[in-house]
Protein backbone atom coordinates (compact mmCIF):
# COMPACT_ATOMS: atom_id res chain seq x y z
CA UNK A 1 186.27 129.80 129.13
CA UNK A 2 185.86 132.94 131.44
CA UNK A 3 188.80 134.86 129.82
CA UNK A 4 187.64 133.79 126.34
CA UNK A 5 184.03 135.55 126.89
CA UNK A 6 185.33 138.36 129.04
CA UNK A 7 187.78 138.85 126.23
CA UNK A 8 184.84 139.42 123.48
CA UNK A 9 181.97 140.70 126.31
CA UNK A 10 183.76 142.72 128.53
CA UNK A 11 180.55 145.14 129.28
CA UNK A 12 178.84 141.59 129.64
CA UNK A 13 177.17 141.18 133.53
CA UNK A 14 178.22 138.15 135.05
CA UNK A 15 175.70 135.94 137.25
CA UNK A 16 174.63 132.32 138.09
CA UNK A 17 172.37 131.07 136.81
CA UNK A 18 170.82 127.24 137.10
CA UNK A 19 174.39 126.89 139.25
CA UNK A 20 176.28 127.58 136.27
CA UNK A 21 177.59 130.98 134.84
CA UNK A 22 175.64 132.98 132.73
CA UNK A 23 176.41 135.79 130.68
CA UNK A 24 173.73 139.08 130.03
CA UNK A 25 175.05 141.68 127.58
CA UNK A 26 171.49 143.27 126.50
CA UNK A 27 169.94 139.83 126.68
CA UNK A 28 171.05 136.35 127.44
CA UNK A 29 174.61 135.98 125.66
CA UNK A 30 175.96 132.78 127.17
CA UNK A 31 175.81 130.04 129.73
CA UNK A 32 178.53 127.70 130.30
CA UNK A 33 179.09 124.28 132.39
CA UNK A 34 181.56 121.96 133.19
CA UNK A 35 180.91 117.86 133.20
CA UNK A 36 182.77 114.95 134.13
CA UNK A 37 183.40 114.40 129.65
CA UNK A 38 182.90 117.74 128.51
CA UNK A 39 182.45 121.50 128.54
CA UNK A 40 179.35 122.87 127.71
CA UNK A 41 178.41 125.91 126.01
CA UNK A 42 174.55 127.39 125.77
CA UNK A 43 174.15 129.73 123.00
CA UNK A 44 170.96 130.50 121.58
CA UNK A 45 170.11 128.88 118.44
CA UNK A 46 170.24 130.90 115.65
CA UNK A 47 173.76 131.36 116.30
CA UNK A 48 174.59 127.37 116.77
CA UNK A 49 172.45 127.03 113.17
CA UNK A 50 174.52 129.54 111.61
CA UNK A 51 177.67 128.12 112.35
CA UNK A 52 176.92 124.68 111.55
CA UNK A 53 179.72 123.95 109.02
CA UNK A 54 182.63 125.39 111.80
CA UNK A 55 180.62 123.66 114.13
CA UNK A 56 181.36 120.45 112.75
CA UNK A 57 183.24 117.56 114.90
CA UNK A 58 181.84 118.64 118.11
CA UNK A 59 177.94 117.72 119.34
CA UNK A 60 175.81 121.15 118.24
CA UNK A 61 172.47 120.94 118.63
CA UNK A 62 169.79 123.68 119.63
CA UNK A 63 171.18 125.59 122.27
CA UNK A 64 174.00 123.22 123.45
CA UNK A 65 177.21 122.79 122.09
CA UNK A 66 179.90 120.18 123.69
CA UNK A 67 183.79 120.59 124.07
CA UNK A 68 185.22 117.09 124.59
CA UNK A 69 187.51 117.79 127.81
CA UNK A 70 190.48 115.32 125.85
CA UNK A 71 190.70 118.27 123.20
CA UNK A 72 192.08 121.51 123.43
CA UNK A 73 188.84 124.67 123.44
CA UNK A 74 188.67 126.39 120.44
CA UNK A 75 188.90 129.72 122.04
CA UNK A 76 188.97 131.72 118.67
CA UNK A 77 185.54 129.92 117.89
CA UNK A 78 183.73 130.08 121.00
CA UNK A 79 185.01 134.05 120.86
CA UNK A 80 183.65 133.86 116.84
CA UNK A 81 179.94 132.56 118.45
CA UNK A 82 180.34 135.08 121.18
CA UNK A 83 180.46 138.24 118.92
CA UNK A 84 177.79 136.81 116.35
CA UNK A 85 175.26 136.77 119.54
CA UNK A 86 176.44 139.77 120.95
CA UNK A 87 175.61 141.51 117.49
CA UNK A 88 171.91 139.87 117.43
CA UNK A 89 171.41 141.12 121.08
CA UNK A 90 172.34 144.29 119.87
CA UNK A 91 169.69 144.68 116.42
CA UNK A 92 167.09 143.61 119.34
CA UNK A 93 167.49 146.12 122.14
């Protein structure tokens, strides 16, 4: 999961945040966390909404979007979600 979001964010700072890593490029970008049936990524919202449809199969809901750990992580979709925040945070700052 690191290497997919350093791949899209490199200029993105890395900290901890609520023990889990957390992502800042401009604003928050990403948090991610590991659990004993799943990975989870923390996206703001808009983003998860807007992606819905691609989003499909796996739990989505508000900020929180779960990667079963029996499946293989769509890297080229978490790296999709990735850029669409990373554009938002941009139009704010």
């Amino acid at each position: 999961m690191r290497a997919a979001i350093r791949k899209v964010a490199p200029a993105a700072l890395e900290k901890i945040s609520y023990r889990i890593p957390y992502y800042h490029y401009k604003e928050w970008l990403v948090y991610f966390g590991l659990t004993k049936a799943h990975i989870g990524l923390y996206i703001p919202t808009p983003v998860v909404e807007e992606h819905k449809k691609e989003l499909k199969g796996y739990y989505a809901k508000g900020a929180t979007i779960r990667f079963p750990l029996n499946k293989k992580l769509p890297i080229a979709l978490i790296q999709k979600l990735l850029k669409a925040r990373m554009k938002k945070n941009e139009t704010k700052s």
